[in-house]
N, C-alpha and C. Protein backbone atom coordinates (compact mmCIF):
# COMPACT_ATOMS: atom_id res chain seq x y z
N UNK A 1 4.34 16.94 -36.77
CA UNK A 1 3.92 16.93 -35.38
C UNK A 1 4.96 16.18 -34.55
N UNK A 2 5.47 17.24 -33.49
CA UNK A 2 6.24 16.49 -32.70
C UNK A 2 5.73 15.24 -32.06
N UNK A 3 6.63 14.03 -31.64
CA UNK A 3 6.37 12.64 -31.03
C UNK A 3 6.10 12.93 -29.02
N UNK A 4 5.09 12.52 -28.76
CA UNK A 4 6.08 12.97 -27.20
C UNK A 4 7.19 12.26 -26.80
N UNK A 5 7.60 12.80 -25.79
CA UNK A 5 8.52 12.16 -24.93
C UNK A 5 8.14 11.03 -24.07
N UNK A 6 9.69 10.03 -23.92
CA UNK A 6 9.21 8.67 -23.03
C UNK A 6 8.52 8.94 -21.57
N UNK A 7 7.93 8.18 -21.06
CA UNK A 7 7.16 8.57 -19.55
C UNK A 7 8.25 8.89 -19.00
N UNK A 8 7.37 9.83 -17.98
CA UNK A 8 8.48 10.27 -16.82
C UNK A 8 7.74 9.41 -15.43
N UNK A 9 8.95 8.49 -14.84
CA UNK A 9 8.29 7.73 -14.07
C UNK A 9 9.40 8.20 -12.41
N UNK A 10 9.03 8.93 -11.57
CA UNK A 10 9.84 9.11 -10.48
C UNK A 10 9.66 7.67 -9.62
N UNK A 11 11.23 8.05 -8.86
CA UNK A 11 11.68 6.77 -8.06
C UNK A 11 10.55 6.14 -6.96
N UNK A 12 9.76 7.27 -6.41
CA UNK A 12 9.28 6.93 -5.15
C UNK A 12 7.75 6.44 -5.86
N UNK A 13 7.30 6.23 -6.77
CA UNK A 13 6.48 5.78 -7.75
C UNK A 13 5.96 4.20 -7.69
N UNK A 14 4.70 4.11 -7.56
CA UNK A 14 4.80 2.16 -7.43
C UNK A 14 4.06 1.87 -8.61
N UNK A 15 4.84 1.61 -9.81
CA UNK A 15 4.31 1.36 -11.20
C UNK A 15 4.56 -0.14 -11.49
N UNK A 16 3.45 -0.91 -11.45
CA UNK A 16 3.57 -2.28 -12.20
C UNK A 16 4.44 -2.46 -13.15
N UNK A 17 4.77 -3.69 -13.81
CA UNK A 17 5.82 -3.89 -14.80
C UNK A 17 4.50 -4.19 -15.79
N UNK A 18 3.49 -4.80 -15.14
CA UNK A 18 2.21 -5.44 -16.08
C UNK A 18 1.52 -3.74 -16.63
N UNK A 19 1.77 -2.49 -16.14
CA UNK A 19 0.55 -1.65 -16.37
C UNK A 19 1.41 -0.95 -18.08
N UNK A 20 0.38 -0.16 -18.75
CA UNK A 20 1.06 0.30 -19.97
C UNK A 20 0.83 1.73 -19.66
N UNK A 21 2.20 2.36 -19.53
CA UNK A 21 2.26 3.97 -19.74
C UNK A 21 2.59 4.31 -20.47
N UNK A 22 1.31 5.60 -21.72
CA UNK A 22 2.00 6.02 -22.56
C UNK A 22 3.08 6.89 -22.32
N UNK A 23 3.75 7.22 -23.58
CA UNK A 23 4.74 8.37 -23.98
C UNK A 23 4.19 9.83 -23.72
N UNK A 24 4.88 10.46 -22.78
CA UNK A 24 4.49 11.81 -22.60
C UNK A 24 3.63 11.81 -21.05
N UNK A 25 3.61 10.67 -20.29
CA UNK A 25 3.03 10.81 -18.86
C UNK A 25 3.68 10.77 -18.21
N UNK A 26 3.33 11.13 -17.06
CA UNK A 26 4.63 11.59 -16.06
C UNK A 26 3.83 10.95 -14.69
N UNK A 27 4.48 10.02 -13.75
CA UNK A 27 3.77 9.51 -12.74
C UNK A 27 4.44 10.27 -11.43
N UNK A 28 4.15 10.67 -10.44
CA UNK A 28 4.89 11.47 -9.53
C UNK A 28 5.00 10.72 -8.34
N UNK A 29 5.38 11.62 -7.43
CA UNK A 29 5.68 10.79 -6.29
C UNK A 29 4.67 10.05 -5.04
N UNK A 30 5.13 8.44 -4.96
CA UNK A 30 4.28 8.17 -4.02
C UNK A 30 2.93 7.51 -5.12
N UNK A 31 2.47 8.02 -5.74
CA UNK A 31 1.46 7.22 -6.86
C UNK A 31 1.81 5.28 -7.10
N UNK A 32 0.52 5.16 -7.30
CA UNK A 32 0.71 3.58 -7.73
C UNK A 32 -0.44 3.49 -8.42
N UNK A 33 0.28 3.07 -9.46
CA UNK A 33 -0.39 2.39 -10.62
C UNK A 33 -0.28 0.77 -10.94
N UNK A 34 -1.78 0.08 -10.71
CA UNK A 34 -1.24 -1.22 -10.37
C UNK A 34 -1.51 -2.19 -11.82
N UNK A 35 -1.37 -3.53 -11.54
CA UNK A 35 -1.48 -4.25 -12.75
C UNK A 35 -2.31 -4.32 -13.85
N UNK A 36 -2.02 -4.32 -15.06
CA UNK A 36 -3.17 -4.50 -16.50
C UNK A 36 -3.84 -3.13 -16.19
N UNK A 37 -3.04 -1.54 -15.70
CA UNK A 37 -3.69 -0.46 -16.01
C UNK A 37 -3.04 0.06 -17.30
N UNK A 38 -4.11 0.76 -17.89
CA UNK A 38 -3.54 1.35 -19.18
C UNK A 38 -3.92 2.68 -19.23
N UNK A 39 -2.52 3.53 -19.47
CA UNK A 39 -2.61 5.54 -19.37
C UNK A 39 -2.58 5.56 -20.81
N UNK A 40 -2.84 6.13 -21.47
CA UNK A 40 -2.83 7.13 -22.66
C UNK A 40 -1.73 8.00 -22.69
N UNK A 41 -1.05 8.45 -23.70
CA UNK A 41 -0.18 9.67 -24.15
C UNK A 41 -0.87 10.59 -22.87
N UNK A 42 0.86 11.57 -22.79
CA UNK A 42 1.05 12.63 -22.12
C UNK A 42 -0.41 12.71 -20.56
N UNK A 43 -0.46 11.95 -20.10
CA UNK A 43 -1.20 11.37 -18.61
C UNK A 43 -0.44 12.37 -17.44
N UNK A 44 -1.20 13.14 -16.44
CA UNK A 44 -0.58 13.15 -15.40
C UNK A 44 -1.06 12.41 -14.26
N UNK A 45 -0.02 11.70 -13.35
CA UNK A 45 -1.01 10.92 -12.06
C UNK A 45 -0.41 11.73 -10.90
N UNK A 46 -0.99 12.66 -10.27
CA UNK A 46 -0.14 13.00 -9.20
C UNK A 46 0.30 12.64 -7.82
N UNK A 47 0.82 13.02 -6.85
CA UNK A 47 1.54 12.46 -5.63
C UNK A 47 0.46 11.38 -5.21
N UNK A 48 0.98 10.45 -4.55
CA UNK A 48 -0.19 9.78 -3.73
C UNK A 48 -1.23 9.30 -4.53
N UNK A 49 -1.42 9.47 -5.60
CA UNK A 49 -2.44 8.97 -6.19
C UNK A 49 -3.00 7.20 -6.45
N UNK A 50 -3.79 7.25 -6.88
CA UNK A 50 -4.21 5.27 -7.17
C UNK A 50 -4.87 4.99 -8.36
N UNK A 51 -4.18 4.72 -8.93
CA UNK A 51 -4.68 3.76 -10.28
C UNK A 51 -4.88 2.29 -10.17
N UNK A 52 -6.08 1.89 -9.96
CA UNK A 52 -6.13 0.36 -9.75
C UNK A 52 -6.28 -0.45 -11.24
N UNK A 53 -6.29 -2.17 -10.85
CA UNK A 53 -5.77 -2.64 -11.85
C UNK A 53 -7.05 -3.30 -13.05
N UNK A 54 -6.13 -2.86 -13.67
CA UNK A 54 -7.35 -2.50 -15.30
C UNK A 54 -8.04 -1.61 -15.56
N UNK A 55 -7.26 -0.48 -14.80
CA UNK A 55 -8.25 0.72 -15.32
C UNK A 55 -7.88 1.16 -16.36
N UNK A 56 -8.94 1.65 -16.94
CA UNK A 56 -7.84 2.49 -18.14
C UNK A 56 -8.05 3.84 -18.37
N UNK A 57 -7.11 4.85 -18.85
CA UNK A 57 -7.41 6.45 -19.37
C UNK A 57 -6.70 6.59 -20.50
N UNK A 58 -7.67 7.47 -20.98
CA UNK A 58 -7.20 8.02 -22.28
C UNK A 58 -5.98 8.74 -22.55
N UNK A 59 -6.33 9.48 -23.65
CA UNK A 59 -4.74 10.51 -23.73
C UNK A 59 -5.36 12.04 -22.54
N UNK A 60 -4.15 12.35 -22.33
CA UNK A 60 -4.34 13.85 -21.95
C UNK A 60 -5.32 13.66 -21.05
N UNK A 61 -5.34 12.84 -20.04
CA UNK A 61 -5.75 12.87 -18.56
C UNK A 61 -5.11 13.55 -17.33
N UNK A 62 -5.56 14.11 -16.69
CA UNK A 62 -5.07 14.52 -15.01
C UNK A 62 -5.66 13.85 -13.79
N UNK A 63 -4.94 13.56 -13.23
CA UNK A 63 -5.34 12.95 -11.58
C UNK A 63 -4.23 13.69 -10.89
N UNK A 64 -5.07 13.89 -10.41
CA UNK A 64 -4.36 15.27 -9.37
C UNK A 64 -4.31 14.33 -7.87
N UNK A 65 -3.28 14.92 -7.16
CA UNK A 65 -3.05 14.46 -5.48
C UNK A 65 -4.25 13.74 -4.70
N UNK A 66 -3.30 12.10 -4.55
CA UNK A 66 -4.58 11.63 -3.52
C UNK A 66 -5.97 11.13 -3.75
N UNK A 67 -6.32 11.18 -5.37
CA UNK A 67 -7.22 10.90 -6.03
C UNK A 67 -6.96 9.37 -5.89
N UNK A 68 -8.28 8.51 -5.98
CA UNK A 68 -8.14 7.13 -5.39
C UNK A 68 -9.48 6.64 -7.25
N UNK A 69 -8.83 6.30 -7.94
CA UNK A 69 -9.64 5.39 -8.88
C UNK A 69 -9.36 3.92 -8.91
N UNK A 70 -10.56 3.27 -8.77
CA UNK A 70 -10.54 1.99 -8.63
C UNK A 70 -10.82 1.19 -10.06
N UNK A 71 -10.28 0.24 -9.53
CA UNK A 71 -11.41 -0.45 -10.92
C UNK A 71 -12.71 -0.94 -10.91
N UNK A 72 -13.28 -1.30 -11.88
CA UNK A 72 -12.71 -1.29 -13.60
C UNK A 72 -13.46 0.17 -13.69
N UNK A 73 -13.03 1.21 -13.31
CA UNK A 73 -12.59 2.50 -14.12
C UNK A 73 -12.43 2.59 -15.27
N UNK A 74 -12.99 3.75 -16.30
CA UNK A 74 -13.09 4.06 -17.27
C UNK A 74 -13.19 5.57 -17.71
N UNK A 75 -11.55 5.99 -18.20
CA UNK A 75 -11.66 7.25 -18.37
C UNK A 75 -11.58 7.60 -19.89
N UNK A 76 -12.23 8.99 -19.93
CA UNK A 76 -11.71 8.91 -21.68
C UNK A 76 -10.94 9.85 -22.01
N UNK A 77 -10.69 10.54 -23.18
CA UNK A 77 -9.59 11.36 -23.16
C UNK A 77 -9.71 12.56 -22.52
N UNK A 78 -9.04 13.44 -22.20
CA UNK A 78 -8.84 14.57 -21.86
C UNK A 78 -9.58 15.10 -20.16
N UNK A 79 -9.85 13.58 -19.26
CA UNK A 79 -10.52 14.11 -18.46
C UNK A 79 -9.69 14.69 -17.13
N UNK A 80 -10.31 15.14 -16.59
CA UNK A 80 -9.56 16.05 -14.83
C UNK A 80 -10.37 15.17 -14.03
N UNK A 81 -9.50 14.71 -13.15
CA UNK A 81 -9.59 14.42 -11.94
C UNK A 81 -9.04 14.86 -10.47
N UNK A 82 -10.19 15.79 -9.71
CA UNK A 82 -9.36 16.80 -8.89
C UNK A 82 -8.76 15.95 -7.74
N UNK A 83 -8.26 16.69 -6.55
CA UNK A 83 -7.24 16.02 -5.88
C UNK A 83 -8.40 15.57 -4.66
N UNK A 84 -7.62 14.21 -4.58
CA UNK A 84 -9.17 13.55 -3.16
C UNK A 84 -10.32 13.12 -3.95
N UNK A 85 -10.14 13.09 -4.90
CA UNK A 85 -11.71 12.14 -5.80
C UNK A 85 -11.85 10.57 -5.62
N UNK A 86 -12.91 10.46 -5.13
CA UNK A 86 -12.75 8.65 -5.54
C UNK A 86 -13.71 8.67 -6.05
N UNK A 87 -13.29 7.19 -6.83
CA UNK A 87 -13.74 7.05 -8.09
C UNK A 87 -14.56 5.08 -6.87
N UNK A 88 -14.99 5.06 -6.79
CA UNK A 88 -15.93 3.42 -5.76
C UNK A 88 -16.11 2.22 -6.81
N UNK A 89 -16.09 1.35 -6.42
CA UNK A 89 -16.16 0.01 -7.52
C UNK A 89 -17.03 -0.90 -6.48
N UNK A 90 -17.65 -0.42 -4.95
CA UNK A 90 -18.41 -1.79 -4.50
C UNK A 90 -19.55 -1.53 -4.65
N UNK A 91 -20.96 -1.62 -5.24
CA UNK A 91 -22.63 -1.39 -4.72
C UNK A 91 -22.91 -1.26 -3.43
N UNK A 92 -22.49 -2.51 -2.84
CA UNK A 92 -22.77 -2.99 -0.99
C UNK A 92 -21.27 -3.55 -0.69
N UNK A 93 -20.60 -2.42 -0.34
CA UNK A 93 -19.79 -2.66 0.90
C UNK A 93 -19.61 -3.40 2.15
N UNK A 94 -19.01 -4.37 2.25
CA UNK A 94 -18.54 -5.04 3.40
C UNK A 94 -17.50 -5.33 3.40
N UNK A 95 -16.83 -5.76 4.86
CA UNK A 95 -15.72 -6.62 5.13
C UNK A 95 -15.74 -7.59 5.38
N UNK A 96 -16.73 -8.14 5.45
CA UNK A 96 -17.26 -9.76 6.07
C UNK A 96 -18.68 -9.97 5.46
N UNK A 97 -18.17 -11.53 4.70
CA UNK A 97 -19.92 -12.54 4.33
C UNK A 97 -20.75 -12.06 5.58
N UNK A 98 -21.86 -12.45 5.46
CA UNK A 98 -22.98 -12.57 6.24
C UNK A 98 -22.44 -13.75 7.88
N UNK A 99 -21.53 -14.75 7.19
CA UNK A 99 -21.19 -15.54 8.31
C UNK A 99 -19.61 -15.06 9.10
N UNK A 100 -19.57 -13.84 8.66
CA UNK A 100 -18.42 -13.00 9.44
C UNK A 100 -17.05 -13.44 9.00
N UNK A 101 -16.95 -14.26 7.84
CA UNK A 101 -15.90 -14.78 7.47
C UNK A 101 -15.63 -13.23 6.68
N UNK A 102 -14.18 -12.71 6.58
CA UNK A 102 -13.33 -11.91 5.55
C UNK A 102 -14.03 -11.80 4.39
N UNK A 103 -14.58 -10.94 3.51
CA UNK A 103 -14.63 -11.00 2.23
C UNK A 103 -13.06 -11.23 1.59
N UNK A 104 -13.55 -11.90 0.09
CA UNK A 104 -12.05 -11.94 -0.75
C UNK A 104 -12.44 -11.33 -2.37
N UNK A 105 -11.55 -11.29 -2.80
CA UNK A 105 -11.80 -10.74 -4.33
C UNK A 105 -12.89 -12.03 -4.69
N UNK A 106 -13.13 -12.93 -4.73
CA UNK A 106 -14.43 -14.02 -5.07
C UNK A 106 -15.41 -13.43 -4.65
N UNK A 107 -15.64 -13.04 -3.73
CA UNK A 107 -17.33 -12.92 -2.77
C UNK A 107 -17.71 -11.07 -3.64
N UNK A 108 -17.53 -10.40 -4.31
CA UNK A 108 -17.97 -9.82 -4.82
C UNK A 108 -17.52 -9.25 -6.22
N UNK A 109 -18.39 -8.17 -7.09
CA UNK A 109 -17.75 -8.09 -8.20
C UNK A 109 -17.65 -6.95 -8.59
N UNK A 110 -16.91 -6.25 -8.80
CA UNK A 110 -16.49 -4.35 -8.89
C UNK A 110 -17.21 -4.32 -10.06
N UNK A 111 -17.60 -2.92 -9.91
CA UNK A 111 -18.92 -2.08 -10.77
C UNK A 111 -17.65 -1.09 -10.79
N UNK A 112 -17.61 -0.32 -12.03
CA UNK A 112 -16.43 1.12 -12.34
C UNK A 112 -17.49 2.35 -12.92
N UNK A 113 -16.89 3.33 -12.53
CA UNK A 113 -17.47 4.70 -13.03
C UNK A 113 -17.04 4.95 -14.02
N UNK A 114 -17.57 5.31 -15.69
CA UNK A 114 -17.63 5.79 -16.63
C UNK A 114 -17.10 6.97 -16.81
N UNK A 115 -16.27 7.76 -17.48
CA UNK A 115 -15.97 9.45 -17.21
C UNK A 115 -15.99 9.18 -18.75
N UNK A 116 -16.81 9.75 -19.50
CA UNK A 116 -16.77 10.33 -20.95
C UNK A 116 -15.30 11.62 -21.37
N UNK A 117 -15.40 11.77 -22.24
CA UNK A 117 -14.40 12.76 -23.10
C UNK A 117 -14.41 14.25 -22.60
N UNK A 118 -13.30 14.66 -21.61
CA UNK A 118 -13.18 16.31 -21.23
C UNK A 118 -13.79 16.97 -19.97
N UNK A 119 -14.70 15.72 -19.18
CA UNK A 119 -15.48 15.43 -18.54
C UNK A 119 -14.12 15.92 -16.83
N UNK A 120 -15.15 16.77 -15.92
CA UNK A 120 -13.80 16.91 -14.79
C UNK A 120 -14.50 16.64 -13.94
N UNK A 121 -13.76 16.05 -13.02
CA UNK A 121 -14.66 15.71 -11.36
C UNK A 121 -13.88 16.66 -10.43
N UNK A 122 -14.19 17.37 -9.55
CA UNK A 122 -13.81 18.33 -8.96
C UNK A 122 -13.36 17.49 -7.19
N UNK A 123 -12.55 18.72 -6.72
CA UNK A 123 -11.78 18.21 -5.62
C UNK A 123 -12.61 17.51 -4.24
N UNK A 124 -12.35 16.17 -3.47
CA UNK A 124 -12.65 15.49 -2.54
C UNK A 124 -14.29 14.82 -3.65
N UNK A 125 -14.64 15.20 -4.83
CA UNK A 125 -16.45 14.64 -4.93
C UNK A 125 -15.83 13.10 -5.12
N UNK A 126 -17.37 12.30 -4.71
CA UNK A 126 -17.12 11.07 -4.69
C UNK A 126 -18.25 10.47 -6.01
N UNK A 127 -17.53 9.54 -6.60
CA UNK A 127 -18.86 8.89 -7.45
C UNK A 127 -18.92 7.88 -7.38
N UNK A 128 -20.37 7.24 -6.77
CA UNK A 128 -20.33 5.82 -6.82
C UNK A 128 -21.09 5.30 -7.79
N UNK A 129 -20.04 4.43 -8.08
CA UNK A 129 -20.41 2.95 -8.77
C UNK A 129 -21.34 2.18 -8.59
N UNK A 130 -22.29 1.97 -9.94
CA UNK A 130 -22.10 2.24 -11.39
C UNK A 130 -22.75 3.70 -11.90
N UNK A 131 -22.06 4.62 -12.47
CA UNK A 131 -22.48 5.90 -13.05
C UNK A 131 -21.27 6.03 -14.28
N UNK A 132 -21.94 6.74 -15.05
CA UNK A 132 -21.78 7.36 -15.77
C UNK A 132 -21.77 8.73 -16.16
N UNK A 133 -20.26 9.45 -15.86
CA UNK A 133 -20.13 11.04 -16.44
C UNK A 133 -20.01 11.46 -17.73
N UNK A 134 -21.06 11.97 -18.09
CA UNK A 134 -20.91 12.51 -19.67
C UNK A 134 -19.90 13.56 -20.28
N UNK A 135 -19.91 13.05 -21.48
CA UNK A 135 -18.93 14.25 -21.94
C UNK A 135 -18.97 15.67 -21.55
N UNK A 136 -17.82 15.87 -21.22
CA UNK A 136 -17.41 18.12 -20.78
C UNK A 136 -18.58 18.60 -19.79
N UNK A 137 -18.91 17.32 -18.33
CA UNK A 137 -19.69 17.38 -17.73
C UNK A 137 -18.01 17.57 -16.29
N UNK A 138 -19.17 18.91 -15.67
CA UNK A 138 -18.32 19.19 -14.47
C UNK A 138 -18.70 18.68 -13.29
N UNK A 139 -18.29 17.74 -12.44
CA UNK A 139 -19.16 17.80 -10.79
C UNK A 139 -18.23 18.46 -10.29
N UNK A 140 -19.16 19.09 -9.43
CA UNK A 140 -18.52 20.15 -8.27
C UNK A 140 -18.13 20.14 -7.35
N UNK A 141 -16.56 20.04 -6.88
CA UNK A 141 -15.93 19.47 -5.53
C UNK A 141 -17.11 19.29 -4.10
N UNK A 142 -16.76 17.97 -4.04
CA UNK A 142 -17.22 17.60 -2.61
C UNK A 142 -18.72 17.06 -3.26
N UNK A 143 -19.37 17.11 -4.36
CA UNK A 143 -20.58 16.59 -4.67
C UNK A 143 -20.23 15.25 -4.65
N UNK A 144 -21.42 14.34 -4.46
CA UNK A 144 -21.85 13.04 -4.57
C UNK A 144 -22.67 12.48 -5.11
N UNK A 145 -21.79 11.57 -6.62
CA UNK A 145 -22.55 11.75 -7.90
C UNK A 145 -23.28 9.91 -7.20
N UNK A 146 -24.39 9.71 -7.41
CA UNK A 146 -25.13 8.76 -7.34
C UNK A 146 -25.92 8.36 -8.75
N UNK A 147 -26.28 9.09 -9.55
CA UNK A 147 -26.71 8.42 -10.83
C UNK A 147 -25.96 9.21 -11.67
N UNK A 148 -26.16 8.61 -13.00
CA UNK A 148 -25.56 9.32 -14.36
C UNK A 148 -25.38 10.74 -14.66
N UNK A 149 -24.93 11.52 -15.18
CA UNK A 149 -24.56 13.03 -15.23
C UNK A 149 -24.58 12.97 -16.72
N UNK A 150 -25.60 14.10 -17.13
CA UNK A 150 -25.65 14.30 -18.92
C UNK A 150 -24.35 14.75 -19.50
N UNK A 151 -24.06 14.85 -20.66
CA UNK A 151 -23.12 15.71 -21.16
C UNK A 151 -23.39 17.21 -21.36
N UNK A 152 -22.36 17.83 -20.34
CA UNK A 152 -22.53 19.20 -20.56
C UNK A 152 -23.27 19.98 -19.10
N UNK A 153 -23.23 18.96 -18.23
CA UNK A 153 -23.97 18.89 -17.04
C UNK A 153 -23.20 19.82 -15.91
N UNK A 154 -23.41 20.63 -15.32
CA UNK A 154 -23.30 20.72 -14.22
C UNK A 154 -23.35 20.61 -12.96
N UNK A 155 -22.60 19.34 -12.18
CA UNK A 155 -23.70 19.20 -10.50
C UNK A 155 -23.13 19.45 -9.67
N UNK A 156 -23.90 19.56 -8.73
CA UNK A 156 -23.21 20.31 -7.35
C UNK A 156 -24.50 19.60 -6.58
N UNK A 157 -23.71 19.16 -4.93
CA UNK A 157 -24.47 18.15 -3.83
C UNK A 157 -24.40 17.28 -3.65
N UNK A 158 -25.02 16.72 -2.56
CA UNK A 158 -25.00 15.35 -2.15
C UNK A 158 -26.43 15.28 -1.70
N UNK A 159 -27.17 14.32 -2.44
CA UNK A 159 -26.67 13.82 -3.72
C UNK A 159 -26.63 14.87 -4.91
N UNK A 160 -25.73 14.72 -6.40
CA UNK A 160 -25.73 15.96 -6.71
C UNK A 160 -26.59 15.69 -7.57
N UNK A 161 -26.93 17.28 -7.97
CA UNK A 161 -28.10 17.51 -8.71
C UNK A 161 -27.51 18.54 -9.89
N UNK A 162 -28.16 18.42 -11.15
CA UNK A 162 -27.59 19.66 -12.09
C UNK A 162 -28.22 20.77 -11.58
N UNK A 163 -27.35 22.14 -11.88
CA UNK A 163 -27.75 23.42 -11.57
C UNK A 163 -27.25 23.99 -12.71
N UNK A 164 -26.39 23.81 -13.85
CA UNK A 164 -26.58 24.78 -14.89
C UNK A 164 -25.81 23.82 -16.16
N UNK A 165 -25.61 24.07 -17.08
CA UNK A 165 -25.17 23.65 -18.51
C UNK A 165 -23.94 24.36 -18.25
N UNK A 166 -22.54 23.68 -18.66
CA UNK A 166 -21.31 24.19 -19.15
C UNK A 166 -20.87 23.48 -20.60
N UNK A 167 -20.22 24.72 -20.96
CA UNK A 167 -19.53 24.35 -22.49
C UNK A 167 -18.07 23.91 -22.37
N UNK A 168 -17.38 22.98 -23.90
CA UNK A 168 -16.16 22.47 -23.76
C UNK A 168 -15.10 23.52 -22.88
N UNK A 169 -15.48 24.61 -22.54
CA UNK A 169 -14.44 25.41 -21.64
C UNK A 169 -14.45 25.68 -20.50
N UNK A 170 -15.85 24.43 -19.90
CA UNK A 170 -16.26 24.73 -18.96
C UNK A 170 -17.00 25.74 -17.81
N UNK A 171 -17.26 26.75 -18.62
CA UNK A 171 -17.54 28.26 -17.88
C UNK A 171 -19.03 28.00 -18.10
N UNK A 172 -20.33 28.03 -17.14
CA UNK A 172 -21.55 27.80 -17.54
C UNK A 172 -22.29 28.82 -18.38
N UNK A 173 -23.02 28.22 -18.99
CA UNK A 173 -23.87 29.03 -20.21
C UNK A 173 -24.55 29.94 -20.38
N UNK A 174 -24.42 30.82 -21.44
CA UNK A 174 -25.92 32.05 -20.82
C UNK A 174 -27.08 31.20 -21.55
N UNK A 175 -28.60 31.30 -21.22
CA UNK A 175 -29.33 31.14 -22.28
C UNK A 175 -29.65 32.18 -22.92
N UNK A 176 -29.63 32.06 -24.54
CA UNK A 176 -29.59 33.16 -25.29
C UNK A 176 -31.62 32.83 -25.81
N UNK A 177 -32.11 31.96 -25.71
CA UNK A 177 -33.45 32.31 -25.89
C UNK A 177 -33.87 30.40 -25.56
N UNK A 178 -35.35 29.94 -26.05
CA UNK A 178 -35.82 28.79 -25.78
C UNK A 178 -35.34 27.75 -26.34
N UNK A 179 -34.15 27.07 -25.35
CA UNK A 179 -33.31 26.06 -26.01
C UNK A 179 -32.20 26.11 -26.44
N UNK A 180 -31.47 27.62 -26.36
CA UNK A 180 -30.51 28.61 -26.75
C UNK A 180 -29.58 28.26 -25.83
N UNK A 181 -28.29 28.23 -25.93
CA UNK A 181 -27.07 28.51 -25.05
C UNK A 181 -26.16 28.68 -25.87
N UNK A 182 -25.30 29.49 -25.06
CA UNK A 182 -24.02 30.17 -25.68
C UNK A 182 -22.67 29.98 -24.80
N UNK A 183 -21.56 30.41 -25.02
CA UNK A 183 -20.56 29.96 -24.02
C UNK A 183 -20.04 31.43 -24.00
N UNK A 184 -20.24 32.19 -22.68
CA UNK A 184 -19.53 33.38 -22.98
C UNK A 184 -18.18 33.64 -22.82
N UNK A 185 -17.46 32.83 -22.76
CA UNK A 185 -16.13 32.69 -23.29
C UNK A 185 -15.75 32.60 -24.41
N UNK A 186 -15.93 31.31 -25.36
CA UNK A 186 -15.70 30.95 -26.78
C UNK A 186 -16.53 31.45 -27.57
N UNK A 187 -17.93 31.49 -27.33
CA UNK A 187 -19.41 32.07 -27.99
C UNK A 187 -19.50 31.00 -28.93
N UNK A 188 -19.37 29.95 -28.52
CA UNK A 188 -19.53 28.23 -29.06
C UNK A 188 -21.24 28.48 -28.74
N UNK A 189 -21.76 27.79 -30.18
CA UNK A 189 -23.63 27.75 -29.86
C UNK A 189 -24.16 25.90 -29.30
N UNK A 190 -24.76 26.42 -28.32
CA UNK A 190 -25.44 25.01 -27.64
C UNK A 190 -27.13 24.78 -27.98
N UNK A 191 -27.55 23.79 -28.21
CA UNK A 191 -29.18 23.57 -28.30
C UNK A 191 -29.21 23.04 -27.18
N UNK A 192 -30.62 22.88 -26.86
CA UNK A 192 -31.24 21.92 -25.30
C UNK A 192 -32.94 21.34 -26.31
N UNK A 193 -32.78 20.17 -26.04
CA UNK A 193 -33.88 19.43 -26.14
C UNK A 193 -33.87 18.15 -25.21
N UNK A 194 -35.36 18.33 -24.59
CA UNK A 194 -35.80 17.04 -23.70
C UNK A 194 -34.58 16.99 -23.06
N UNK A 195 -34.23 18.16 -22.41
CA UNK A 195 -33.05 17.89 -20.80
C UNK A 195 -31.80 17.35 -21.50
N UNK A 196 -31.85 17.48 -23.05
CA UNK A 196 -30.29 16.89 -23.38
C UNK A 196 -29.45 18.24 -24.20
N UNK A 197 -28.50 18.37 -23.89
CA UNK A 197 -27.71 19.45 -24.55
C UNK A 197 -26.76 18.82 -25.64
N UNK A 198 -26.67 19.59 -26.79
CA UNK A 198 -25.78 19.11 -27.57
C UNK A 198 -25.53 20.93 -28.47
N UNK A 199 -23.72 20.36 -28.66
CA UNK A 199 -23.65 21.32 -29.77
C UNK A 199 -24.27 21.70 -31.22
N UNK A 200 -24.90 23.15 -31.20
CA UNK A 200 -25.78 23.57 -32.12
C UNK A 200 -24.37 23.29 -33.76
């Protein structure tokens, strides 16, 4: 098995000296990736993008244009992140204590969004913090994920809501009988029990 190749890090790029990029990622232009973040093998971050500090992703991630992840972010391998996603780290937002003084990194404490394994967030959706996206779970550009998303989930809205089951290829499921799903792409077999999907 070939090794990958060293990162590809372009000039116009704002990459910490503190963050760890694996071998085989490529950071593009205008992106910043800030301190104590850690990419995984072969990573793409694209133009404009934000990696804040201590986030981490797995191998074989995408962040596509303009995508804003904060910390403490948590991606796992193989996930998509479409272009314009944010990823939120405050509960209750402010710019000012109660006595109108500035907030500072002291006066509150970042909450990060979870993205399980293969898992894609689609273009401009927002998820706030604290949630959790389950594995080879799709949200659907411009949705607004507010609680947890199953594995295998489909949502779409604000707030979003599931509307169908997709398989590791993402294409949603037929049901083939009670509890039945199929992927009519791969023809990969799915069970459903008690609202949870797992491979048959």
């Amino acid at each position: 098995m070939n090794q990958p190749a060293p990162a590809r890090i372009v000039d116009s790029a704002d990459v910490s000296p503190q963050a760890s990029v694996g071998d085989g990622s490529s950071i593009w232009h205008l992106a910043q990736v800030r301190e104590n973040a850690s990419l995984g093998q072969n990573c793409i971050i694209g133009r404009g993008a934000y990696i804040g500090p201590g986030v981490v992703l797995g191998d074989n991630c995408k962040v596509q244009n303009y995508a804003l992840v904060y910390e403490p972010a948590r991606l796992a391998d193989g996930v998509f992140i479409g272009p314009a996603v944010v990823l939120t780290n405050d509960t209750y937002p402010r710019a000012v204590n109660p006595d109108s003084t500035l907030k500072s990194a002291h006066d509150w404490e970042p909450v990060g969004v979870q993205i399980r394994e293969g898992a894609s967030i689609g273009a401009r959706a927002t998820c706030v913090a604290p949630v959790t996206i389950g594995a080879w779970a799709t949200v659907a550009a411009g949705a607004v994920v507010v609680k947890d998303v199953p594995d295998f989930a489909l949502v779409v809205g604000v707030p979003a809501r599931r509307i169908a089951w997709v398989g590791k290829a993402g294409v949603p499921l037929t049901e083939t009988g009670p509890g039945s799903w199929e992927c009519p792409q791969t023809g990969a077999l799915y069970r459903e029990s008690d609202g949870v999907l797992s491979e048959a």
